[in-house]
Protein backbone atom coordinates (compact mmCIF):
# COMPACT_ATOMS: atom_id res chain seq x y z
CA UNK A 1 -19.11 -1.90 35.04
CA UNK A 2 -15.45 -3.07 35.39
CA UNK A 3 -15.71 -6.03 33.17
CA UNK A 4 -17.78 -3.33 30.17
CA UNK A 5 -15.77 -0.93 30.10
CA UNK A 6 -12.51 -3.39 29.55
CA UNK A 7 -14.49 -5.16 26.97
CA UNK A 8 -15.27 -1.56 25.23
CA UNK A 9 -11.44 -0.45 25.50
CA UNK A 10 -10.58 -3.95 24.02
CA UNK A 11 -13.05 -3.11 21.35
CA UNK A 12 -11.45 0.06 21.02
CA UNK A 13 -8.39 -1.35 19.93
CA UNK A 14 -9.20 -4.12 18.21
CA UNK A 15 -10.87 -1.68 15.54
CA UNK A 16 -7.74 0.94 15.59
CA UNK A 17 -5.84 -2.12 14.63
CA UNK A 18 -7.53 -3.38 11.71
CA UNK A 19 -5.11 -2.37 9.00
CA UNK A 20 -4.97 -3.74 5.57
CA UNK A 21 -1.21 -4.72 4.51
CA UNK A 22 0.72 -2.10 4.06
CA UNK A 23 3.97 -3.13 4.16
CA UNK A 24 5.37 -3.82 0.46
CA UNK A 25 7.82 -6.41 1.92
CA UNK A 26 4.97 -8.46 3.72
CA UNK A 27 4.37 -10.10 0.77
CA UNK A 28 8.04 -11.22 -0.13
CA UNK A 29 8.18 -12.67 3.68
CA UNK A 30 5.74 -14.30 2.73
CA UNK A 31 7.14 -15.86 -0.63
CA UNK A 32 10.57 -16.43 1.44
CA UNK A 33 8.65 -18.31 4.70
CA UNK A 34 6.82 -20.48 2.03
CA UNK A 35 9.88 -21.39 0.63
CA UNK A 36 12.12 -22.19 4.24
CA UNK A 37 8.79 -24.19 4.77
CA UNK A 38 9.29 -26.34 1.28
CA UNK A 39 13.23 -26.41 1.12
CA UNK A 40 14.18 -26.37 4.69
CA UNK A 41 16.75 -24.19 4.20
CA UNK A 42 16.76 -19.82 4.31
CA UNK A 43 17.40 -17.89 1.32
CA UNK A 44 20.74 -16.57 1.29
CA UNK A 45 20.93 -14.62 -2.00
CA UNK A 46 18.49 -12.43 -3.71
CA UNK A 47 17.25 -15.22 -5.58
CA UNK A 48 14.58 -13.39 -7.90
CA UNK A 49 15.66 -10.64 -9.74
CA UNK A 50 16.32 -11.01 -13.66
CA UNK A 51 19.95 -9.55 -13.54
CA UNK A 52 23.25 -11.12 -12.12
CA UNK A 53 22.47 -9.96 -8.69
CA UNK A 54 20.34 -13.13 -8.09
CA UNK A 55 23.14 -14.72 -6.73
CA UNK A 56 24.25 -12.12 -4.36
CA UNK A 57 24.27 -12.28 -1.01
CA UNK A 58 21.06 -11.44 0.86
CA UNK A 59 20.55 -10.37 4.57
CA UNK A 60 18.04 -13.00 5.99
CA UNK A 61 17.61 -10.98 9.34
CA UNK A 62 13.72 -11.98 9.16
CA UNK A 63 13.56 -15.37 8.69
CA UNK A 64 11.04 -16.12 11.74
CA UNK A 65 8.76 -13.97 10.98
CA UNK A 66 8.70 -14.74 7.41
CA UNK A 67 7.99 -18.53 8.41
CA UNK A 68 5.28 -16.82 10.95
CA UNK A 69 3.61 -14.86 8.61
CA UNK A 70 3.75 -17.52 5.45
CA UNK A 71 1.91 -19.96 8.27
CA UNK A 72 -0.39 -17.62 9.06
CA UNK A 73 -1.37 -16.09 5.22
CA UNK A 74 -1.53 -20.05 4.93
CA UNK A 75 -3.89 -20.43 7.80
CA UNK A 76 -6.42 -17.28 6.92
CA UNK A 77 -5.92 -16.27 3.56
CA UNK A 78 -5.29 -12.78 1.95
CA UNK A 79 -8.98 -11.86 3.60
CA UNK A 80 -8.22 -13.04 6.99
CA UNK A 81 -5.13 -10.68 7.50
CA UNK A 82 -6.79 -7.92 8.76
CA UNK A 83 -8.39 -9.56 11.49
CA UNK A 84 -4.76 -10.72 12.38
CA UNK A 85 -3.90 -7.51 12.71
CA UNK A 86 -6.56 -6.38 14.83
CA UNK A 87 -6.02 -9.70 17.22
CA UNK A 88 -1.60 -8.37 17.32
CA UNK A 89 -3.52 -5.25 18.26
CA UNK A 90 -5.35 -6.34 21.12
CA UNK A 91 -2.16 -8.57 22.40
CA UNK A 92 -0.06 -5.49 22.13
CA UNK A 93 -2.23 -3.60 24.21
CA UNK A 94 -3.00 -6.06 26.78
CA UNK A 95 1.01 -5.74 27.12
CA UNK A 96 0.58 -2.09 27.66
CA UNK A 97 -1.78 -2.55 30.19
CA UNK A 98 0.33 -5.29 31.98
CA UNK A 99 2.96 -2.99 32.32
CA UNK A 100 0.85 0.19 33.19
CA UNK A 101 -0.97 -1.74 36.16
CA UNK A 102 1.84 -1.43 38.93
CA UNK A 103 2.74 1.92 38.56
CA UNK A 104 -1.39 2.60 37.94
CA UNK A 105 -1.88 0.53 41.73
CA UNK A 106 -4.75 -1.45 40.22
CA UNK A 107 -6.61 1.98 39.74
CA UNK A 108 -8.57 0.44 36.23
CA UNK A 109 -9.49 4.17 35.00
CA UNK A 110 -5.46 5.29 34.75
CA UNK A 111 -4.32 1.56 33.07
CA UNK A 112 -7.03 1.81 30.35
CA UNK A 113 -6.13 5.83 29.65
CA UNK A 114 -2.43 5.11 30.10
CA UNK A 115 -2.28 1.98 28.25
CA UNK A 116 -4.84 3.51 24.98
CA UNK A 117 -2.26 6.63 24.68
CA UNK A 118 0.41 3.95 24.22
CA UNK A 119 -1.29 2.25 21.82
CA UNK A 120 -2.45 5.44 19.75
CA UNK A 121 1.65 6.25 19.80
CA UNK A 122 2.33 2.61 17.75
CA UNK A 123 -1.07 2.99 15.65
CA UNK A 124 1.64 4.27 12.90
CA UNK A 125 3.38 1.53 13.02
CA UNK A 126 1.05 -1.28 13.23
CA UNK A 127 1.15 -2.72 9.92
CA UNK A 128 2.04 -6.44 9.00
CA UNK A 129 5.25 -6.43 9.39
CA UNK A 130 7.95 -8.59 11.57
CA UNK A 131 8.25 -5.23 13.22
CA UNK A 132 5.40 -6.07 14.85
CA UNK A 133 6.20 -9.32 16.32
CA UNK A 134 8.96 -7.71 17.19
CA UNK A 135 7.02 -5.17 19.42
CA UNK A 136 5.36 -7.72 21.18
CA UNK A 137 8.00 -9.32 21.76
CA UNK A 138 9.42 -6.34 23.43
CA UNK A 139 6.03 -5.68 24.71
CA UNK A 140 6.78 -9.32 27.26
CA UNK A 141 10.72 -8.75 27.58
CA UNK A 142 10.05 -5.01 29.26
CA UNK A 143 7.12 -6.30 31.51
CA UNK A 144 9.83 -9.27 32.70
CA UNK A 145 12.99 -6.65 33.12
CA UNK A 146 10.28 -4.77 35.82
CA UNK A 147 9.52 -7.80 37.45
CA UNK A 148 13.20 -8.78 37.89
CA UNK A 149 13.56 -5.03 39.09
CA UNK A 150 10.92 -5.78 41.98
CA UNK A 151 11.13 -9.35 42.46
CA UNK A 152 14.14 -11.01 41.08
CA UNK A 153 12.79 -15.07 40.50
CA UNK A 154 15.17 -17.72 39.40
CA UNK A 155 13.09 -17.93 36.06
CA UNK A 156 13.04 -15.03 34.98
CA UNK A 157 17.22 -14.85 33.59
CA UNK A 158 16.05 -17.97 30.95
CA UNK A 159 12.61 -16.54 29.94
CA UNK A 160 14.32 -13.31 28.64
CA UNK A 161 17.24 -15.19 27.67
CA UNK A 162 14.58 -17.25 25.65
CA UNK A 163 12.98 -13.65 24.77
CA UNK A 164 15.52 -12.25 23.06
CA UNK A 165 16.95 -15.09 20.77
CA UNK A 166 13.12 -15.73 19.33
CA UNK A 167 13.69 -11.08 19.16
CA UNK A 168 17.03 -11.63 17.28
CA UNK A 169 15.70 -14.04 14.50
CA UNK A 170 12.24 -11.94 14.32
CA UNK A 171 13.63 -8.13 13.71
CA UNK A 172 16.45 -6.15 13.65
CA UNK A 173 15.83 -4.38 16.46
CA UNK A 174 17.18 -6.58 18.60
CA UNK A 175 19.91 -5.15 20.42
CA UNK A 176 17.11 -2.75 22.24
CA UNK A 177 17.30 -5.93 24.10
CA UNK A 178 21.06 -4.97 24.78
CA UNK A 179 20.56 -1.23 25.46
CA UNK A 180 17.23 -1.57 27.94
CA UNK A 181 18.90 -4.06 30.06
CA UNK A 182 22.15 -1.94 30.07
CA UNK A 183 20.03 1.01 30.90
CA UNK A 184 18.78 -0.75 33.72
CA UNK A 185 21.91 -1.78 35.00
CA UNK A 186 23.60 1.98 34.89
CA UNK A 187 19.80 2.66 36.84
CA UNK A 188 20.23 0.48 39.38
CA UNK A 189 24.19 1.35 40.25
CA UNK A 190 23.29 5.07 40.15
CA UNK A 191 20.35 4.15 42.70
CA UNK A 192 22.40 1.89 44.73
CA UNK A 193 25.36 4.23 45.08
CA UNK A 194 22.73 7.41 45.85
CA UNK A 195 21.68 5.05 48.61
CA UNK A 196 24.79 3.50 50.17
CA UNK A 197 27.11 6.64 49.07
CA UNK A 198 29.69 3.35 48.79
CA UNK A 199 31.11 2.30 45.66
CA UNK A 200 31.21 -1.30 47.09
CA UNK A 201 27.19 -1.31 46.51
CA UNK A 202 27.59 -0.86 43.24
CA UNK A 203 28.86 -4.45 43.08
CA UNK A 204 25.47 -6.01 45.18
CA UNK A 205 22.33 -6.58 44.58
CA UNK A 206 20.53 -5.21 41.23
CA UNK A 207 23.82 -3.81 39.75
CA UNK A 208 24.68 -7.16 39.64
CA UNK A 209 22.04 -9.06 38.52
CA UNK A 210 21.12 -6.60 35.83
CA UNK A 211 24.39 -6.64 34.69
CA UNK A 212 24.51 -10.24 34.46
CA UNK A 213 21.10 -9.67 32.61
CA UNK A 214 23.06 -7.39 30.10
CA UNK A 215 25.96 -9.96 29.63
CA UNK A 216 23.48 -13.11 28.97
CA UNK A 217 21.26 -10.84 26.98
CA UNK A 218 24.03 -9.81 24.59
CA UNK A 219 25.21 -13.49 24.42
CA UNK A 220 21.57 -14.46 23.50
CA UNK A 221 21.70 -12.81 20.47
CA UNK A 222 24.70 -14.59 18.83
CA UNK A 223 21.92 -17.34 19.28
CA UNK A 224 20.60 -17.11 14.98
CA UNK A 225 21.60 -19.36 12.05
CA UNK A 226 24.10 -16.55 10.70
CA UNK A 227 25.73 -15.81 14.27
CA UNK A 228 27.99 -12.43 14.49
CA UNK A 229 27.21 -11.84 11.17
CA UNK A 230 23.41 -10.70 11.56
CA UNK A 231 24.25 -8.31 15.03
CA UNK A 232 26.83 -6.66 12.37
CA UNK A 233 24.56 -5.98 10.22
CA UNK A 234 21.72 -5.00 12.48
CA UNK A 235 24.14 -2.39 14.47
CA UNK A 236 25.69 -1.43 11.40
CA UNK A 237 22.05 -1.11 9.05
CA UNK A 238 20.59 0.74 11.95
CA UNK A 239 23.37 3.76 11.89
CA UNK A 240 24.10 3.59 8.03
CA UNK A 241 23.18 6.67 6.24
CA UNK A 242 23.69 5.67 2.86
CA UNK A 243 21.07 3.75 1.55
CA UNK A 244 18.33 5.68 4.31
CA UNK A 245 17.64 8.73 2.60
CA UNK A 246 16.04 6.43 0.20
CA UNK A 247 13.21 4.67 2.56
CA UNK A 248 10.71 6.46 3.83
CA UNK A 249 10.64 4.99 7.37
CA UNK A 250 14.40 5.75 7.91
CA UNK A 251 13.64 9.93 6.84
CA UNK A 252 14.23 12.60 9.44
CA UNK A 253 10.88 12.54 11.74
CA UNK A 254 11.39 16.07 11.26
CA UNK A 255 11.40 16.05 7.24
CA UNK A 256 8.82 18.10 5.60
CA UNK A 257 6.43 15.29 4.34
CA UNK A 258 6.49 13.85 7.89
CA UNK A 259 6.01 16.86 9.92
CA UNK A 260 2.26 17.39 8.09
CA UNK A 261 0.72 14.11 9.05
CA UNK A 262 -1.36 13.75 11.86
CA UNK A 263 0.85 11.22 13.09
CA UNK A 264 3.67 13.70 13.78
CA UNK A 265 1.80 15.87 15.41
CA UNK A 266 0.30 13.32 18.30
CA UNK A 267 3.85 12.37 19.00
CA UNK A 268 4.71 15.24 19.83
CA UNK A 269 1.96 16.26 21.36
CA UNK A 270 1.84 12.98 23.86
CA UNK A 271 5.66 13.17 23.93
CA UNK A 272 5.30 16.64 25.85
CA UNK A 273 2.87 15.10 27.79
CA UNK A 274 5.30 12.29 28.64
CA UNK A 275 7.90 14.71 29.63
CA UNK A 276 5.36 16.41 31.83
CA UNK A 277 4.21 13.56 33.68
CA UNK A 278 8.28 12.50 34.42
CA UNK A 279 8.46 16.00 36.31
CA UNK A 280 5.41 16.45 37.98
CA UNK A 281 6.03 12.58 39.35
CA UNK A 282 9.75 12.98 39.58
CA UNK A 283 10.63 12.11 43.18
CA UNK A 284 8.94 8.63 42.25
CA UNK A 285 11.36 8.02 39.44
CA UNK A 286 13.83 5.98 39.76
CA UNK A 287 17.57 6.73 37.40
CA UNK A 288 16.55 4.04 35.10
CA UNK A 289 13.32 6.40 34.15
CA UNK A 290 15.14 9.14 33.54
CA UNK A 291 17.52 7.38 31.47
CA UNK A 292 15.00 5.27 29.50
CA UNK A 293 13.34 8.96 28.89
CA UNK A 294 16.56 10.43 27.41
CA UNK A 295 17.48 7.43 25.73
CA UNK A 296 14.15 7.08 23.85
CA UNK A 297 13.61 10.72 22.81
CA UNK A 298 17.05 10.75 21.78
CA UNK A 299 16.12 7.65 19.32
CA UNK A 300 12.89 9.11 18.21
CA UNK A 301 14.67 11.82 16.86
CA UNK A 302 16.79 9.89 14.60
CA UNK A 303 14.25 8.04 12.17
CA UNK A 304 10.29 7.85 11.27
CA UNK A 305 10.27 4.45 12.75
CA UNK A 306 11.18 5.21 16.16
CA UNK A 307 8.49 7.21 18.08
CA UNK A 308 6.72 3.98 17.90
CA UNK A 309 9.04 3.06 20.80
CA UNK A 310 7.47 5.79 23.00
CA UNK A 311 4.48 3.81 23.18
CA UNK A 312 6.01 2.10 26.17
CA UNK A 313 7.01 4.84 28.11
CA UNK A 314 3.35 5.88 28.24
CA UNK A 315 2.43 3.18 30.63
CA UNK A 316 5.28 3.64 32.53
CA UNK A 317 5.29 7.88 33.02
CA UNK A 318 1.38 8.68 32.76
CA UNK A 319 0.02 5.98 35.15
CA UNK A 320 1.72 7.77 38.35
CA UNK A 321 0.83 11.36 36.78
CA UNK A 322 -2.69 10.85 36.25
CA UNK A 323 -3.26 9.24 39.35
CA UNK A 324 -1.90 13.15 40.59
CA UNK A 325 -3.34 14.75 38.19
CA UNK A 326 -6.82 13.72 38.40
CA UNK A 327 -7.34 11.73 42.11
CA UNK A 328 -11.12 11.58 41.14
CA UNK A 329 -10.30 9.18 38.54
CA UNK A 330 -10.67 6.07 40.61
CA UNK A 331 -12.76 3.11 40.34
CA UNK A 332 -15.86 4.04 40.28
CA UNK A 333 -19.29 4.51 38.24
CA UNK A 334 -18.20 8.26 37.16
CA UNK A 335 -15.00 7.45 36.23
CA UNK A 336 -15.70 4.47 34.05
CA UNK A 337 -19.18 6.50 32.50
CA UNK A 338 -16.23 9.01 31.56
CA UNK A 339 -13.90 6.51 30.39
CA UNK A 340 -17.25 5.03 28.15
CA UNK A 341 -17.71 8.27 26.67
CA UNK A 342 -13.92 8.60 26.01
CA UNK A 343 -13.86 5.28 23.91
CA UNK A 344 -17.06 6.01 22.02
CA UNK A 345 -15.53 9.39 20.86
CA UNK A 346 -12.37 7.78 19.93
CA UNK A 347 -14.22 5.07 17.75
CA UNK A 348 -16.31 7.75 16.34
CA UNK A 349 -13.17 9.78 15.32
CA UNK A 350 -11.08 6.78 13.32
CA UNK A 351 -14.53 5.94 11.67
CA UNK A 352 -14.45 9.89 10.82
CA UNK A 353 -11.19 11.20 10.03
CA UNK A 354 -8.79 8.15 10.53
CA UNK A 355 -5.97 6.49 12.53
CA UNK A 356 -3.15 8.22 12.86
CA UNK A 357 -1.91 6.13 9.82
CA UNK A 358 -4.16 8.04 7.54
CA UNK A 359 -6.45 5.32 7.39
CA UNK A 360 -10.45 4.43 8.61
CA UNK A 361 -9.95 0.76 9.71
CA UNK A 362 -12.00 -1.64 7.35
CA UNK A 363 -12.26 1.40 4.38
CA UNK A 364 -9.58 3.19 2.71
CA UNK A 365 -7.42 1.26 0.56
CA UNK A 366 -3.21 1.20 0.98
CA UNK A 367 -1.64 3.09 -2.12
CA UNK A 368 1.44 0.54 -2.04
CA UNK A 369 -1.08 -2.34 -2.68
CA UNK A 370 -1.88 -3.30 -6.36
CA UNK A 371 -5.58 -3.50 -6.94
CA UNK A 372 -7.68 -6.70 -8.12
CA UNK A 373 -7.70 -6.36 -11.68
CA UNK A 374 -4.02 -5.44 -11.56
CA UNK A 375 -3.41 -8.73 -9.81
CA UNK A 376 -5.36 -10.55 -11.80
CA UNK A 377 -3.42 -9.18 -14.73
CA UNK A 378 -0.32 -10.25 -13.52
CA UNK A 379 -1.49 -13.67 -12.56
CA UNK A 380 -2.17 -14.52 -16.05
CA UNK A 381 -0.26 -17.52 -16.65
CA UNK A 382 0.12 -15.75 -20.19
CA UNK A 383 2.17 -13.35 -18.98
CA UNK A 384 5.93 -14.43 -18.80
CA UNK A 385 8.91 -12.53 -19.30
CA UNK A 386 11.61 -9.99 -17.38
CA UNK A 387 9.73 -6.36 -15.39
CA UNK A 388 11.38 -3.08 -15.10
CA UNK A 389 9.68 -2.29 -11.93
CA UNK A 390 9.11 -0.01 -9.16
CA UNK A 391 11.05 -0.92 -6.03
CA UNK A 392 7.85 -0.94 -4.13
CA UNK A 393 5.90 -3.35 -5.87
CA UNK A 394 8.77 -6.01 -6.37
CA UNK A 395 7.90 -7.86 -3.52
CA UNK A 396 4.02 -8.64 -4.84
CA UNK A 397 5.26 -9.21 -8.26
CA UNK A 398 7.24 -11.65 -7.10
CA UNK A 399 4.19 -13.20 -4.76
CA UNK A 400 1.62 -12.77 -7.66
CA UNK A 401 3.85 -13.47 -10.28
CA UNK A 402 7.67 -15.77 -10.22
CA UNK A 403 8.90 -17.68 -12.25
CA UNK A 404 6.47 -16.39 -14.94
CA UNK A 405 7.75 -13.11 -14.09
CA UNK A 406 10.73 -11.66 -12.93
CA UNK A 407 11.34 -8.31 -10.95
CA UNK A 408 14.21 -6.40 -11.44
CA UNK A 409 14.70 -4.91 -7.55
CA UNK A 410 11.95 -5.42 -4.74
CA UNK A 411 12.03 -3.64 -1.06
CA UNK A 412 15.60 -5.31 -0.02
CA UNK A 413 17.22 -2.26 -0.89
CA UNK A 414 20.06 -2.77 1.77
CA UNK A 415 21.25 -5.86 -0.21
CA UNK A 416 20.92 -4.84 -3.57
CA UNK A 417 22.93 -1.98 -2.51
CA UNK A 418 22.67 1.63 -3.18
CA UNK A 419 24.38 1.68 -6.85
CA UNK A 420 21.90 -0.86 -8.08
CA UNK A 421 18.85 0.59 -6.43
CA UNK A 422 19.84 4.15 -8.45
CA UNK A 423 21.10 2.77 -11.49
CA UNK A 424 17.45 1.10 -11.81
CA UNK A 425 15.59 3.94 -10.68
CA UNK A 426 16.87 6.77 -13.35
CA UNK A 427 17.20 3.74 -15.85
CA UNK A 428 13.23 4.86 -16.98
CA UNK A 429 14.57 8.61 -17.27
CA UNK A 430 17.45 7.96 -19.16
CA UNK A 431 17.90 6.64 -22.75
CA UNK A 432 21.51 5.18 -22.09
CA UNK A 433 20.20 3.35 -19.04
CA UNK A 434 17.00 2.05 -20.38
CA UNK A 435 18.43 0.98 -23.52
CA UNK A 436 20.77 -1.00 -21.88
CA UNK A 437 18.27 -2.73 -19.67
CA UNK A 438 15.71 -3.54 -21.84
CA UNK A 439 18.22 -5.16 -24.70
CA UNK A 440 20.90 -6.52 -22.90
CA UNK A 441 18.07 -8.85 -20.75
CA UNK A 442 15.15 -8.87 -22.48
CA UNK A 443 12.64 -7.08 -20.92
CA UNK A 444 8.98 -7.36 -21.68
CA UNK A 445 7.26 -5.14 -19.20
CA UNK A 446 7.34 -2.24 -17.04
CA UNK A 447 5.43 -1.93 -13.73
CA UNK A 448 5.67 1.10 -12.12
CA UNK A 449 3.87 3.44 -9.44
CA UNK A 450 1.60 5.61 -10.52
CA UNK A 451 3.41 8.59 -9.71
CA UNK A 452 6.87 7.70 -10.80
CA UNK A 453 4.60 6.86 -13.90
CA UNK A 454 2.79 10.12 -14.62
CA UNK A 455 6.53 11.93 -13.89
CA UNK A 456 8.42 10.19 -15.73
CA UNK A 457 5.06 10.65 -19.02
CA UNK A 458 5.50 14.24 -17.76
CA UNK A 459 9.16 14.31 -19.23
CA UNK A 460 9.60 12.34 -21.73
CA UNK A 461 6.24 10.74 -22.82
CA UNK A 462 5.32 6.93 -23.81
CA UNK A 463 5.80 6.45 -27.20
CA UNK A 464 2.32 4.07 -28.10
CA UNK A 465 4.30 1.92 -30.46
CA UNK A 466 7.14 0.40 -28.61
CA UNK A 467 4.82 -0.05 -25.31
CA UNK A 468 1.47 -0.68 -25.57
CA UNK A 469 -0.71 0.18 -22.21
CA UNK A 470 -1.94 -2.87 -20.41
CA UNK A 471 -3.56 -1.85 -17.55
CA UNK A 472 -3.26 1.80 -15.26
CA UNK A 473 -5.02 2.70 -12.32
CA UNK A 474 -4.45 5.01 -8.90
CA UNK A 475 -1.84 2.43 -7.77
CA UNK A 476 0.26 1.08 -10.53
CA UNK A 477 0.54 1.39 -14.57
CA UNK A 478 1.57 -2.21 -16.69
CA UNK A 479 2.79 -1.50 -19.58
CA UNK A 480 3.88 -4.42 -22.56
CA UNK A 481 6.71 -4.09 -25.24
CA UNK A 482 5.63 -4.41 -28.58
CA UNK A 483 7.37 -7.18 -30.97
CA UNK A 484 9.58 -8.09 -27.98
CA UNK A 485 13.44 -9.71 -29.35
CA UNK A 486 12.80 -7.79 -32.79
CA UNK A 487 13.20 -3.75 -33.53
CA UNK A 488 14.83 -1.12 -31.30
CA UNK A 489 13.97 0.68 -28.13
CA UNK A 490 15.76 3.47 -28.81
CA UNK A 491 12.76 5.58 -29.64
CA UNK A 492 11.26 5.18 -26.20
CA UNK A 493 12.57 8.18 -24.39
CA UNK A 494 13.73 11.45 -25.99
C-alpha cells in the first residue's frame, strides 16, 4: 500500500508538471547556450537586434542554464520538453518530500500531504525556465543547511559551497543562498543565547559554524565568469523599480490582474494555513522558523514571482501541524485509502478546471507561444529583412528566424534599458516614432501580439497598401511592407 500510494502521488505530480513552454525567454537561452556550445565563449552584448544596441552590453546572469537547456532541446526536441518538465517536476517534489520527512517522523500520510501543498504553491511557477533549475537547486541546498543544523559532517561546508556557485551561474536568485544561511545563523545565536543566557555562547557551536556557512556562502558566489559584477546586478535588478512595472512577474502580487487568478487565491489561502500551523506547533519552532516565516512572507509580498518560495515552508510548518491536527493520519490502510482518494480528486480537478497556472497539463495552448503555421511562416528562408516586434516574441523570432530576420527588442528588457523598451513600444502608436524606425533601418515587417495588434487597429487602423497582412491568428499578427526601399510610410498611422 506504501509503495502505491507513493507511485500515485509521484503520478500526481508528474502530470501537474507537464507544462508546455511558457517562458518567452526559453527560447533565446536556448539560441544563446547553442551558441557558448559553438563559440566557446558567452554573449556579452545584445548581439541580435537590428539597431545600434547590438553591441551593448548584455547581462549574461544565465549562462548555465542556457547551456543546460540548449543540451537538453538538443537531446529531446521541441516535443520532448514537456516531458522534461514533468521529470523537473517530480525531482522538485521528491526534494519537498526529503525535507518534509524529519519534521513528518517517517509518518508517509503527512510527507505526501505536506510535500503535494508545496508543490501546488510552485505549480505557478513551473515553467521552463532557469528559474527552475534554480529551485532545485535550492530545493538540495535547504535540505543540506537542516542537516548541518542536526548533524554538522565535514562534507557538508564544500557540497553547499559547490551548491551555490553552480546557483550563482544558473539564476539570479542567488543570494537567497546568502540570506537563508544568514537567517540561520541569527536562529541559532538567538537559540543559543535563550539557552545559555551567556553572550559567550553565541560564539560556540552552531552560531559559529553557520556563520562560517554565511561567510563561505557569500564568497561562493564571486565564483562566475563576470565576478562582482553579476552579484551587483542581481542585488541591484532584484530591488530596481524602474524597468518592473513593465514585466508581469515583477507586478504587485496584489495588482488587480493578479489578485483574480486562481493562483492568488491558493497562496493565500495555504499561506494562512502556513501561519496556522507555525502557532498551533509553536513551542517546536525553533528562531530560525520564525524568522524564515517573516522573512518569506515579507518577500512574497514584494513581486508575482515570489510566493513560489513558500513552497518550502510547507514541508517544513505543516508536517508537525498535521501530525496534531489529525493523529489518525498515520500509516495505515485508512489513511493511505484517504490519501488515494485525495490524489484521484486532484488529477480529476487539473484535467477539469486546470493548474493553478491556468492550464490542463497536455491541452491548452500558451498565448506567448507562436502557433505552427506562424512558425512556419517565419522559417521561410524567403523571408529576410529587419521586424518591428513585440517584446514578447523577440526571443522565438530570433530562434525561428536570425540572421534572415532581425528583432528589434526581445525579453532582455533590463539590458536594453527602459528608454529603448518605451521608445519601441509607442513607436507603432506614433507617426514620428514609426516613421523614424521603419526609414531610418529598413524595416520589412511587423510582428506583434495579438492584442497590442487589435489596439493599436482600434486607433489608428492598417492602411492595406503600405502593409499587406501575412498571416494573423489568436497569438500573433505578421504583417509585410509593400514596395520595401521605395515610397513613404507616412500614411501608415493617422
Amino acid at each position: 500500500m506504501r509503495t502505491s500510494m507513493v507511485l500515485l502521488a509521484c503520478a500526481t505530480t508528474f502530470y501537474l508538471s507537464l507544462t508546455p513552454v511558457l517562458g518567452n525567454d526559453f527560447w533565446l537561452h536556448v539560441v544563446l547556450g547553442q551558441r557558448a556550445l559553438r563559440t566557446h565563449h558567452l554573449a556579452t552584448t545584445l548581439e541580435y537586434p537590428f539597431t545600434t544596441l547590438a553591441t551593448a552590453t548584455f547581462n549574461n546572469h544565465e549562462w548555465l542554464s542556457a547551456i543546460l537547456y540548449a543540451l537538453v532541446h538538443e537531446y529531446v526536441g521541441t516535443n520532448g520538453l514537456i516531458l522534461v518538465a514533468g521529470v523537473l517536476g517530480v525531482a522538485f517534489w521528491l526534494l519537498l518530500v526529503r525535507l518534509a520527512w524529519h519534521q513528518a517522523r517517517g509518518n508517509l500520510p503527512v510527507i505526501l500531504i505536506s510535500s503535494l501543498v508545496g508543490l501546488m504553491l510552485e505549480s505557478y511557477r513551473h515553467v521552463l525556465r532557469p528559474e527552475l533549475l534554480s529551485l532545485i537547486v535550492m530545493g538540495v541546498y535547504w535540505i543540506l543547511i537542516e542537516d548541518f543544523a542536526r548533524a554538522a559532517r565535514r562534507w557538508h561546508l564544500p557540497a553547499m559551497m559547490l551548491l551555490v556557485v553552480l546557483w550563482t551561474n544558473l539564476h539570479g536568485s542567488f543570494p537567497l543562498a546568502v540570506l537563508l544561511a544568514g537567517l540561520y545563523t541569527v536562529g541559532a545565536a538567538i537559540d543559543s543565547y535563550r539557552q545559555h543566557r551567556s553572550l559567550r555562547a553565541l560564539v560556540r557551536g552552531q552560531t559559529v559554524r553557520f556563520a562560517t556557512l554565511t561567510v563561505l556562502t557569500a564568497l561562493s558566489t564571486l565564483i562566475n565568469p563576470f565576478g562582482m559584477h553579476l552579484v551587483q546586478f542581481a542585488l541591484q535588478f532584484g530591488t530596481s523599480d524602474a524597468i518592473h512595472p513593465y514585466i508581469t512577474e515583477w507586478n504587485s502580487p496584489f495588482a488587480p490582474f493578479w489578485t483574480r487568478t486562481l493562483a492568488f487565491r491558493l497562496q493565500v489561502s495555504l499561506w494562512a494555513v502556513l501561519a496556522a500551523a507555525a502557532i498551533a506547533t509553536a513551542r517546536n519552532l525553533r528562531s530560525v522558523d520564525w524568522l524564515l516565516l517573516a522573512c518569506f512572507t515579507l518577500l512574497a509580498t514584494r513581486a508575482v514571482r515570489f510566493p513560489v518560495y513558500l513552497s518550502f515552508l510547507a514541508v517544513l510548518y505543516l508536517p508537525r501541524a498535521l501530525r496534531t491536527w489529525l493523529p489518525r493520519l498515520r500509516n495505515n490502510r485508512p489513511s493511505y485509502m484517504a490519501l488515494g482518494l485525495l490524489l484521484c480528486s486532484m488529477i480529476g480537478f487539473f484535467a477539469t478546471y486546470g493548474t493553478p497556472l491556468g492550464l490542463r497539463p497536455l491541452e491548452d495552448t500558451p498565448d506567448i507561444k507562436l502557433s505552427h503555421p506562424m512558425e512556419q511562416i517565419l522559417a521561410a528562408p524567403t523571408r529576410r529583412g529587419n521586424v518591428l516586434n513585440s517584446m514578447e516574441l523577440g526571443a522565438e523570432l530570433i530562434y525561428l528566424a536570425y540572421p534572415r530576420m532581425r528583432p528589434v527588442i526581445d525579453c532582455r528588457v533590463d539590458s536594453y534599458g527602459l528608454n529603448y523598451f518605451w521608445f519601441m513600444t509607442q513607436a507603432v502608436f506614433q507617426t514620428a516614432y514609426f516613421d523614424t524606425v521603419i526609414h531610418h533601418y529598413d524595416v520589412r515587417y511587423i510582428l506583434l501580439m495579438r492584442a497590442k495588434f487589435d489596439d493599436i487597429n482600434a486607433h489608428v487602423g492598417w492602411p492595406p497598401f503600405e502593409w499587406n497582412l501575412v498571416y494573423a491568428d489568436d497569438i500573433a499578427v505578421l504583417m509585410e511592407r509593400v514596395n520595401a526601399g521605395r515610397g513613404s510610410a507616412q500614411s501608415y498611422l493617422h
